[in-house]
N, C-alpha and C. Protein backbone atom coordinates (compact mmCIF):
# COMPACT_ATOMS: atom_id res chain seq x y z
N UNK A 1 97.00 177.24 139.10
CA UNK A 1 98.02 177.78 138.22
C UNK A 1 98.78 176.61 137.59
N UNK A 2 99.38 177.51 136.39
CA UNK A 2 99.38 175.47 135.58
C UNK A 2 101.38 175.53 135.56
N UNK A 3 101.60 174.24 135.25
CA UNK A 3 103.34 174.54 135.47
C UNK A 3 103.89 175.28 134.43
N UNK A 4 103.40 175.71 132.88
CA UNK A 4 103.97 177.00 132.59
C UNK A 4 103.68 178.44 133.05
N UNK A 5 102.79 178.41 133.95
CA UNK A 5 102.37 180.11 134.30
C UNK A 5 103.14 180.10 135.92
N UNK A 6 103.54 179.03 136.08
CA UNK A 6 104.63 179.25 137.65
C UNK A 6 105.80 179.49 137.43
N UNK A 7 106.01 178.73 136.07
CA UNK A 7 107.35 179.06 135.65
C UNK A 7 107.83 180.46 135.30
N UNK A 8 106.91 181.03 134.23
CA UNK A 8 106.78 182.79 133.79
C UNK A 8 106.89 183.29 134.95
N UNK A 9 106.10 183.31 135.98
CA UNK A 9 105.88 183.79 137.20
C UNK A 9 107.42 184.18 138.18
N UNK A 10 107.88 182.82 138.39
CA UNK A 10 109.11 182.73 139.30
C UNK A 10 110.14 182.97 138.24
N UNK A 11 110.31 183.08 136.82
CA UNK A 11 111.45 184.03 136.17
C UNK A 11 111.01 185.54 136.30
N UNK A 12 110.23 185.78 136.39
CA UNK A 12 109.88 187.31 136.28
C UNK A 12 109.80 187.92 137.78
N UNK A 13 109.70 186.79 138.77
CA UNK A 13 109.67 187.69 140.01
C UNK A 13 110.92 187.81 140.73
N UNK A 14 111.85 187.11 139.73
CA UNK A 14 113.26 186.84 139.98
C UNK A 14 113.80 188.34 138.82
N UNK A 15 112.93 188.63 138.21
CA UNK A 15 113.99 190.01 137.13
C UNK A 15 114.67 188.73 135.81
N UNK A 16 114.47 188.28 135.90
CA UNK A 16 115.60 187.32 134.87
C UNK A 16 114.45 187.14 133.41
N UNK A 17 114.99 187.60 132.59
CA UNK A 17 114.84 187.45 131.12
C UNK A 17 115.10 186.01 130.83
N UNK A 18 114.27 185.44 129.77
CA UNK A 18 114.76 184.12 129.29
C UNK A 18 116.08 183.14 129.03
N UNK A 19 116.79 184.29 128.55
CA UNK A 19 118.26 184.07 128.48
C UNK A 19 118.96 183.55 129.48
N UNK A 20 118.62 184.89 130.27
CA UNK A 20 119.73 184.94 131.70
C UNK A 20 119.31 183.87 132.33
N UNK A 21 118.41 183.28 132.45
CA UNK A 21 117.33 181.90 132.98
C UNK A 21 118.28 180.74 132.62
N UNK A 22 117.98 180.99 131.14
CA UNK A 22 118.37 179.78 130.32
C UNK A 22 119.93 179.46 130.84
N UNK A 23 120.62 180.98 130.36
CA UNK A 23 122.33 180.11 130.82
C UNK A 23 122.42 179.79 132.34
N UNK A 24 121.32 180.57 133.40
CA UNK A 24 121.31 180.10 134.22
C UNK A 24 121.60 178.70 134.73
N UNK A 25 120.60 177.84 134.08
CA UNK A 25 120.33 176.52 134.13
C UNK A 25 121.29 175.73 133.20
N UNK A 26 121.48 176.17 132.32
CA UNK A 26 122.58 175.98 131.35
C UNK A 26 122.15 174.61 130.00
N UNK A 27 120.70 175.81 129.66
CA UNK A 27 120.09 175.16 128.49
C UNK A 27 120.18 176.49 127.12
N UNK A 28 119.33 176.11 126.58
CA UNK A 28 118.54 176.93 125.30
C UNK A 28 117.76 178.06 125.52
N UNK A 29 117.94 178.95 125.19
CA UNK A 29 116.67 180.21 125.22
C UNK A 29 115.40 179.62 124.80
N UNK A 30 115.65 178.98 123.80
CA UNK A 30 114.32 177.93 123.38
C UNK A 30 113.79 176.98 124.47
N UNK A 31 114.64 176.23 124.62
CA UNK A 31 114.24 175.64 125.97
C UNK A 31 113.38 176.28 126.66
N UNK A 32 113.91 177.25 127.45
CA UNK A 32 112.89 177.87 128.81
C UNK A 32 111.58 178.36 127.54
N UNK A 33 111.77 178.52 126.69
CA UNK A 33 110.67 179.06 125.93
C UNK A 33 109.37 178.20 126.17
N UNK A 34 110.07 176.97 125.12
CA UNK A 34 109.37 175.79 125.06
C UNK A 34 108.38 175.65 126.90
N UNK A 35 108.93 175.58 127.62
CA UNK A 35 108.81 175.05 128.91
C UNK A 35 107.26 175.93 129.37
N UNK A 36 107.42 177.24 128.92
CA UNK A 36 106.80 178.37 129.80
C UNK A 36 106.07 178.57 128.67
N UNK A 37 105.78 178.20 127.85
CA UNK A 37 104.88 178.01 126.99
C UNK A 37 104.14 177.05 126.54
N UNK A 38 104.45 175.58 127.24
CA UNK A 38 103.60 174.36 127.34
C UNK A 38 104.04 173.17 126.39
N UNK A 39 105.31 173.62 125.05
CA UNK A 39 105.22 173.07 124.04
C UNK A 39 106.34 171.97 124.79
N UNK A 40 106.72 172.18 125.61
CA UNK A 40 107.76 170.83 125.79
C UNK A 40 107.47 170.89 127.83
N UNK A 41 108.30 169.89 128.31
CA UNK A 41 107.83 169.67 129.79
C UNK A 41 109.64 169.69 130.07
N UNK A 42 110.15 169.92 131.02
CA UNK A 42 111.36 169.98 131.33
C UNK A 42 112.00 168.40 132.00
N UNK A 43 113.08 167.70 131.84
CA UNK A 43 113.32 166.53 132.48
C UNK A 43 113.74 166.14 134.07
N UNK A 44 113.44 165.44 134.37
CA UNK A 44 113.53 165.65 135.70
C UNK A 44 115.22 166.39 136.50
N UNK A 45 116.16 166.14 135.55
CA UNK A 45 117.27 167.26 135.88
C UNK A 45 117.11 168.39 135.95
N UNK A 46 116.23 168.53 135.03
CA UNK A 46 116.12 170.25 134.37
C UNK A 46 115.12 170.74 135.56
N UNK A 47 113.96 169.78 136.21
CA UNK A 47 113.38 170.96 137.14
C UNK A 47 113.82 170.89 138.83
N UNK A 48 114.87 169.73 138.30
CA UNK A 48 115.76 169.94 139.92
C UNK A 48 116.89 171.49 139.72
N UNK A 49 117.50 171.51 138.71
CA UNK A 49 117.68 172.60 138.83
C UNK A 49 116.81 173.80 139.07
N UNK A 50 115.86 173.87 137.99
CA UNK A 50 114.94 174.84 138.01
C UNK A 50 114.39 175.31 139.70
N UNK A 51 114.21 174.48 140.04
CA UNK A 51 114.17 174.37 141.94
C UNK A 51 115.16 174.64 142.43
N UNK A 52 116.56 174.59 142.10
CA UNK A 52 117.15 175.34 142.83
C UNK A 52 117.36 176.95 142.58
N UNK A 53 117.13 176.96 141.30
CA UNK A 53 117.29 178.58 140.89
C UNK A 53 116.91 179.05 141.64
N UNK A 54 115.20 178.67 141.19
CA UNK A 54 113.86 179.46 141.97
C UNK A 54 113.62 179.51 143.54
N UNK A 55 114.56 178.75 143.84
CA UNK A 55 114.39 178.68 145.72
C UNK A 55 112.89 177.78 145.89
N UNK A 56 112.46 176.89 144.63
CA UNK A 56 111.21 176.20 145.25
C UNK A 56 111.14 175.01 145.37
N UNK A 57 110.22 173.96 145.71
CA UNK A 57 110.22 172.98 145.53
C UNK A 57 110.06 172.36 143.81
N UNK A 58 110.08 171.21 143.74
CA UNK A 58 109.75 170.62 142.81
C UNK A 58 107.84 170.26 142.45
N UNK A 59 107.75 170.22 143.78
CA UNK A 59 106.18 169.92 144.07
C UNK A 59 105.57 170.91 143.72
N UNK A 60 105.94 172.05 143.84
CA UNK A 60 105.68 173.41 143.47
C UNK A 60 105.69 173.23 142.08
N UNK A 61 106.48 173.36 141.49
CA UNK A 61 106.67 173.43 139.95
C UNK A 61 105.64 173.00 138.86
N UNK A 62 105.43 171.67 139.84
CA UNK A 62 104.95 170.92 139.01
C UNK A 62 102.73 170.96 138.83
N UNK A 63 102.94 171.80 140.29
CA UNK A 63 101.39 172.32 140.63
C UNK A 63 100.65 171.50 141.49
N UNK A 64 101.66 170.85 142.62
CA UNK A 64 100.90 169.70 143.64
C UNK A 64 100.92 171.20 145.24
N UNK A 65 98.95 171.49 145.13
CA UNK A 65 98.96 172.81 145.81
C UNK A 65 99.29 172.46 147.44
N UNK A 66 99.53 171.03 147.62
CA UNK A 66 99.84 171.19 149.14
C UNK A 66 101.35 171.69 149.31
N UNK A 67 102.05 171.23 148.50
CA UNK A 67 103.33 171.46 148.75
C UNK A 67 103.71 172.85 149.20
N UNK A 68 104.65 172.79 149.75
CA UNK A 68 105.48 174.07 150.52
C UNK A 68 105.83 174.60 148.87
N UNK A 69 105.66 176.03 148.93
CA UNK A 69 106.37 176.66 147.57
C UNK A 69 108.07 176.99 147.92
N UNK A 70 108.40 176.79 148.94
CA UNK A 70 109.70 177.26 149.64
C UNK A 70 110.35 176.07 149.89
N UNK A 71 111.82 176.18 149.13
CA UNK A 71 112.79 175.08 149.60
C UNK A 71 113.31 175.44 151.00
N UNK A 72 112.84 174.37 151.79
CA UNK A 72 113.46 174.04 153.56
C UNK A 72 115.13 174.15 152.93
N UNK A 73 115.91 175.34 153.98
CA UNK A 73 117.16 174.55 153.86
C UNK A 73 118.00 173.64 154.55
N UNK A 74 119.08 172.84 153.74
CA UNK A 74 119.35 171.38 153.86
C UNK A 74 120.29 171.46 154.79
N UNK A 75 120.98 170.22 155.11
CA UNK A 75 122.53 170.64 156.05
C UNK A 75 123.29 171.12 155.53
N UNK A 76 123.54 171.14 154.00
CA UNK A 76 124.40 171.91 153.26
C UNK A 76 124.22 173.50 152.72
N UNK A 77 123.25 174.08 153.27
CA UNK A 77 122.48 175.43 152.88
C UNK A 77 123.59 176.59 153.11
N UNK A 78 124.83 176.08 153.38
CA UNK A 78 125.91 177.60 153.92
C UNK A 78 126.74 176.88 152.48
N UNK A 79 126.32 175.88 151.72
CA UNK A 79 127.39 175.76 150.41
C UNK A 79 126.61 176.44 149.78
N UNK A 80 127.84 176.89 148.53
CA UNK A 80 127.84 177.69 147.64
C UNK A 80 127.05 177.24 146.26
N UNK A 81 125.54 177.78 146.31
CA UNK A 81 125.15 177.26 144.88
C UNK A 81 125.74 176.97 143.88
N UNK A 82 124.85 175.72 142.77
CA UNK A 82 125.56 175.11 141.29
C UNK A 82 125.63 176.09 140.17
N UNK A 83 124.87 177.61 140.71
CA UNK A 83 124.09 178.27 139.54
C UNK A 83 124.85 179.47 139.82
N UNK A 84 124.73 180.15 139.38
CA UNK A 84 124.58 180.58 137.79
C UNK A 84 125.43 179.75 137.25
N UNK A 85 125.55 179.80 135.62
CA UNK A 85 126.40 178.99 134.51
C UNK A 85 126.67 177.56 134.95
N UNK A 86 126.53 176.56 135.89
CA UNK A 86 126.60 175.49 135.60
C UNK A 86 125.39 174.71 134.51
N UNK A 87 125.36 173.98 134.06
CA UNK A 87 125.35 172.74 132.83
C UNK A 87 124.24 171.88 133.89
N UNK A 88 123.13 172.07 133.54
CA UNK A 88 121.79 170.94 133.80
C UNK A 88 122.71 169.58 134.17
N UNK A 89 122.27 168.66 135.07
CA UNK A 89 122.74 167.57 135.37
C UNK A 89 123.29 167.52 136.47
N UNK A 90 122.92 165.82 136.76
CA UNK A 90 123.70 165.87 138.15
C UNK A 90 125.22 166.08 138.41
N UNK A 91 125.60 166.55 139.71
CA UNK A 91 127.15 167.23 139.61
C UNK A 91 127.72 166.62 139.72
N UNK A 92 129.21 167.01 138.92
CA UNK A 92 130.58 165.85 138.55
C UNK A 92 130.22 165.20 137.34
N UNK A 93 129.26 165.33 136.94
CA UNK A 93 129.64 164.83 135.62
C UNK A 93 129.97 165.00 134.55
N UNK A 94 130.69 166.00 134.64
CA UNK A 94 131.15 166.89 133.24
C UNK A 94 132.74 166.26 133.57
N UNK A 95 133.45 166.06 134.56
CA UNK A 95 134.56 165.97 134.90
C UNK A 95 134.81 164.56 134.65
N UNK A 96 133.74 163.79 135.27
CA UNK A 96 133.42 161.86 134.68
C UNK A 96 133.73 161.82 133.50
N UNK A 97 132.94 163.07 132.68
CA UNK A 97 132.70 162.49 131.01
C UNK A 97 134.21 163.14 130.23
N UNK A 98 134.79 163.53 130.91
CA UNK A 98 136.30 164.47 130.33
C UNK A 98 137.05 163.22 130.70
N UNK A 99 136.92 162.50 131.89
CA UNK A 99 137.88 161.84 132.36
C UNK A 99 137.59 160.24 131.13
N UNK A 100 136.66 159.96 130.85
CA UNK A 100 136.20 158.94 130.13
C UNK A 100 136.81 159.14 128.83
N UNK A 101 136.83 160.29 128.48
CA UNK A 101 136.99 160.69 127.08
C UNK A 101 138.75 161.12 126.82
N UNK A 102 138.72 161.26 127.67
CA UNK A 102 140.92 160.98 127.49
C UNK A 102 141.27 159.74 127.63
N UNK A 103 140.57 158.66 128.62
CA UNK A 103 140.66 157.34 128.57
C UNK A 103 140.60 157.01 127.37
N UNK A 104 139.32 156.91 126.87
CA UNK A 104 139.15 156.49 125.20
C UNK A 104 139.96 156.77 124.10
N UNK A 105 140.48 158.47 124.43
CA UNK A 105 141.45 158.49 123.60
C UNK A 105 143.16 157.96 123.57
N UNK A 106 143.28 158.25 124.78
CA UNK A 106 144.78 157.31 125.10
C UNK A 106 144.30 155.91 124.69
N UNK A 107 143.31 154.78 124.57
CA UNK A 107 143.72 153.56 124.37
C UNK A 107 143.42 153.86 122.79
N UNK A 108 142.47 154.88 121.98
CA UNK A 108 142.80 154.68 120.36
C UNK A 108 144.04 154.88 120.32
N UNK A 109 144.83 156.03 120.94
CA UNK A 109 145.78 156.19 120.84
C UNK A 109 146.98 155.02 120.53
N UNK A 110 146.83 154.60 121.71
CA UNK A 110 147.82 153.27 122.16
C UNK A 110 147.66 152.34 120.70
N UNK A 111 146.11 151.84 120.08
CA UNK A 111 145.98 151.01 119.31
C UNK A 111 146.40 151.28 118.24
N UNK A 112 146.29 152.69 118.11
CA UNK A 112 146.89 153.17 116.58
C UNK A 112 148.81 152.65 116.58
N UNK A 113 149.23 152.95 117.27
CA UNK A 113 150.80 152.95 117.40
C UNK A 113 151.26 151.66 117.91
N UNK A 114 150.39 150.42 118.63
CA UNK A 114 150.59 149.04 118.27
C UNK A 114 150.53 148.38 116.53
N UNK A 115 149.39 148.91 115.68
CA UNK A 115 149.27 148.89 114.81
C UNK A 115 150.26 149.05 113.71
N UNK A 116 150.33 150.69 113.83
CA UNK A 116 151.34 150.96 113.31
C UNK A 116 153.18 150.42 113.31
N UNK A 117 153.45 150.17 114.44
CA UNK A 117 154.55 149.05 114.88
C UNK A 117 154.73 147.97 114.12
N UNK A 118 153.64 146.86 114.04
CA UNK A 118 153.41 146.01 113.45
C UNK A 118 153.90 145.89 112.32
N UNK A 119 153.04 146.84 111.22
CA UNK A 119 153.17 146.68 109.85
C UNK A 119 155.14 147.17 110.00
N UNK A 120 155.41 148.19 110.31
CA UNK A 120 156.52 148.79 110.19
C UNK A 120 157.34 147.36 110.30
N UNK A 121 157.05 146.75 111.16
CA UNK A 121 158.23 145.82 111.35
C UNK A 121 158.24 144.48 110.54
N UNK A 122 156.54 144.81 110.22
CA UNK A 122 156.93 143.46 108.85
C UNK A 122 157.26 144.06 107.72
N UNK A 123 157.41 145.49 107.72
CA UNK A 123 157.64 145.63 106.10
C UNK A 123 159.42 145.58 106.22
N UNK A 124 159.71 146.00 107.70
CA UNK A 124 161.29 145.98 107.38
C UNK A 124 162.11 144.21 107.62
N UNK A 125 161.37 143.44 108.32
CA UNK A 125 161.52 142.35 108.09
C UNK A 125 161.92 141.33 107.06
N UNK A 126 163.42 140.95 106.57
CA UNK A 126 163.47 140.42 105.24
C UNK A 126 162.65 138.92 105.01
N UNK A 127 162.13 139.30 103.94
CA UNK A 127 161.03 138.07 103.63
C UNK A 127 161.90 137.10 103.01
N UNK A 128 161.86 135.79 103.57
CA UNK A 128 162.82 134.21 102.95
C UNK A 128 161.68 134.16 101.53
N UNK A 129 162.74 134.01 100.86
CA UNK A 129 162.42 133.71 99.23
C UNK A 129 162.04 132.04 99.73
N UNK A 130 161.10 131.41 98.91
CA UNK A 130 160.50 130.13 99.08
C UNK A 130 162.18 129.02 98.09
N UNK A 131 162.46 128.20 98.57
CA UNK A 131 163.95 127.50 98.01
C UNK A 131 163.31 126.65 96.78
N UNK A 132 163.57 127.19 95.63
CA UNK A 132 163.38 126.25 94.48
C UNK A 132 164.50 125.18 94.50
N UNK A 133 163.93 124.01 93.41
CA UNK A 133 164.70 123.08 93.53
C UNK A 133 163.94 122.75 91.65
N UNK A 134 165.18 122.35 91.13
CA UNK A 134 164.95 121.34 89.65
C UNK A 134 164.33 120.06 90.09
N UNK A 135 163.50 119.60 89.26
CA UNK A 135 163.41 118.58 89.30
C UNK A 135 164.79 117.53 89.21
N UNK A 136 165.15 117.68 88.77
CA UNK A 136 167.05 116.95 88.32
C UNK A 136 167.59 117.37 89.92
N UNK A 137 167.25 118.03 90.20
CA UNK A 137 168.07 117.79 91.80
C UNK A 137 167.82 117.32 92.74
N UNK A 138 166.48 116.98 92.58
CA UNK A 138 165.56 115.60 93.52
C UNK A 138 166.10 114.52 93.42
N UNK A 139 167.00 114.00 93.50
CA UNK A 139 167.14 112.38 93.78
C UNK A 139 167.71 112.33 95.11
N UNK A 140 167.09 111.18 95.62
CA UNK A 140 167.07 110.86 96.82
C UNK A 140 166.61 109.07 96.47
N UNK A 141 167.93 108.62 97.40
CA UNK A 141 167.57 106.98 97.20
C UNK A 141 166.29 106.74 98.35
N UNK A 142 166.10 107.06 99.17
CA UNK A 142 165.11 106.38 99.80
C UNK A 142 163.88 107.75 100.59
N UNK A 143 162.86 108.07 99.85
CA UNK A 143 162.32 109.04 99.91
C UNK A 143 161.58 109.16 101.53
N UNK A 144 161.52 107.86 101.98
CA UNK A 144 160.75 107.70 103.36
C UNK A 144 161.67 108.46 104.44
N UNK A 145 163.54 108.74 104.56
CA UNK A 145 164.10 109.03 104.98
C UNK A 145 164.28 110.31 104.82
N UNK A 146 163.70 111.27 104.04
CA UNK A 146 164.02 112.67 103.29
C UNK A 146 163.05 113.55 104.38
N UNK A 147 163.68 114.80 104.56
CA UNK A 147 162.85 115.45 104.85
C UNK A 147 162.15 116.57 104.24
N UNK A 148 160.90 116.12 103.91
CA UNK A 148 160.49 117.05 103.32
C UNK A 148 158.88 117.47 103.61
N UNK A 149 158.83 118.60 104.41
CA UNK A 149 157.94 119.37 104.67
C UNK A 149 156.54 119.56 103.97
N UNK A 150 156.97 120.61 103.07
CA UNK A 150 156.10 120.72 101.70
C UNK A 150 156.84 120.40 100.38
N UNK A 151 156.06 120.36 99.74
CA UNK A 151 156.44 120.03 98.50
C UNK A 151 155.32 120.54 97.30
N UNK A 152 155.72 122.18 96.73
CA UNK A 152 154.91 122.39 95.78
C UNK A 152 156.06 121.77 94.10
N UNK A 153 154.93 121.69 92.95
CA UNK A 153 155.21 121.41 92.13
C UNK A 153 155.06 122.21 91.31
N UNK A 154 155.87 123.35 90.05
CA UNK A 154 156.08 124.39 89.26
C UNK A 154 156.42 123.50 87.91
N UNK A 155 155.47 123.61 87.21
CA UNK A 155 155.67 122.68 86.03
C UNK A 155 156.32 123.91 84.59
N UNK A 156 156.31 124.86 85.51
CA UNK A 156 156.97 125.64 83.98
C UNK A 156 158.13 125.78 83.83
N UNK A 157 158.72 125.92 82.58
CA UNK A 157 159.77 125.66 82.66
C UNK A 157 161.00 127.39 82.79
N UNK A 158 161.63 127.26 83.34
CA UNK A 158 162.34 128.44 83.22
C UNK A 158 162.61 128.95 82.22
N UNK A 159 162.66 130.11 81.96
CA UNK A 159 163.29 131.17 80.80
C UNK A 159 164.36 130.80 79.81
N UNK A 160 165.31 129.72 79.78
CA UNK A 160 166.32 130.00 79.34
C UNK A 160 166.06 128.69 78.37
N UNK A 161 165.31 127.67 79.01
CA UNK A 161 165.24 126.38 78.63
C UNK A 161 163.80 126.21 77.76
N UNK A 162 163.01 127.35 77.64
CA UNK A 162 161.79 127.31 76.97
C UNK A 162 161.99 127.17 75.58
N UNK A 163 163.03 127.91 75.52
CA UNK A 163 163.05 127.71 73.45
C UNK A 163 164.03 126.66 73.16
N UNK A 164 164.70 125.77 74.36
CA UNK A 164 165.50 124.47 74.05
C UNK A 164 164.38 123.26 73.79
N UNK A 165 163.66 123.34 74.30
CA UNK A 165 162.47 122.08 74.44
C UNK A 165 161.07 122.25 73.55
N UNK A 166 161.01 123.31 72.78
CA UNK A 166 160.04 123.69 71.94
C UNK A 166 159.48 122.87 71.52
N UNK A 167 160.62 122.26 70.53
CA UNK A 167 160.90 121.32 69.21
C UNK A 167 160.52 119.72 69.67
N UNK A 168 160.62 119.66 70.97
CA UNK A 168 161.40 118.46 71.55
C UNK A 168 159.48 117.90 71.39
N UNK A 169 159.18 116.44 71.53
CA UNK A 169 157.98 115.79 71.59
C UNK A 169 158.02 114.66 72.52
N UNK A 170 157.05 114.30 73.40
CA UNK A 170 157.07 114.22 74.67
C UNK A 170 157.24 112.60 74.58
């Protein structure tokens, strides 16, 4: 018997329709379709569950005929099955991936509102106007003693003095 005709087999000797299967396990109606029809193979999560639904082994499932078709029960056999409606996968990890995912969002969080801080405080920050100086107000007797940092040079002439010097020839 091949592993889609065990599968048909142990949903139907269970009463369970595809569906009820499917959310069982907590896939696709397609899914179990796919599965019990050959077009896809289930992942190894999917037929550890599937083994527990079915009360079988995995060895079973898969069509290895020595195997026991009956799951031995474990030391834990008086706990309360994962199934119905739990979510394929190993357990706790829906709670891991919630807990990861508020992490992630508290630190965008956090980064957005460092960010935002930032700019806020340079825009309210008064910006120092750069200190012009005339040329005519540069004198200094001994320039080695001066302090002077930078020194840009603005060769245009201001507004008021442009139409005094028009005329003038150099």
């Amino acid at each position: 018997m091949s592993m889609e005709e065990r599968l048909i087999s142990l949903r139907k000797g269970r009463g369970m329709s595809q569906l009820e299967a499917a959310e069982a396990l907590g896939v696709s109606r397609q899914a179990v379709s796919k599965w019990e029809s050959g077009a896809a193979v289930p992942s190894i999560d999917n037929l550890r569950a599937i083994s527990r639904l079915y009360e079988v082994t995995i060895d079973h499932l898969v069509g290895n005929e020595d195997a026991s078709p009956v799951l031995s029960p474990g030391p834990d056999a008086s706990a309360e099955p994962e199934f119905p409606h739990a979510p394929a996968g190993p357990k706790g990890t829906d709670g891991k991936r919630t807990r990861e995912l508020v992490l992630c969002l508290i630190c965008l969080l956090v980064a957005v509102i460092l960010v935002l801080t930032a700019v806020v405080i340079d825009l309210t920050t008064p910006q120092e106007e750069p200190e012009v100086f005339r040329f005519d107000d540069l004198i200094c007797e001994d320039w080695s003693t001066a302090d002077v940092r930078e020194f840009h040079m603005d060769w245009s002439l201001p507004p008021e003095s442009a139409g005094a010097d028009a005329g003038r020839e150099p």
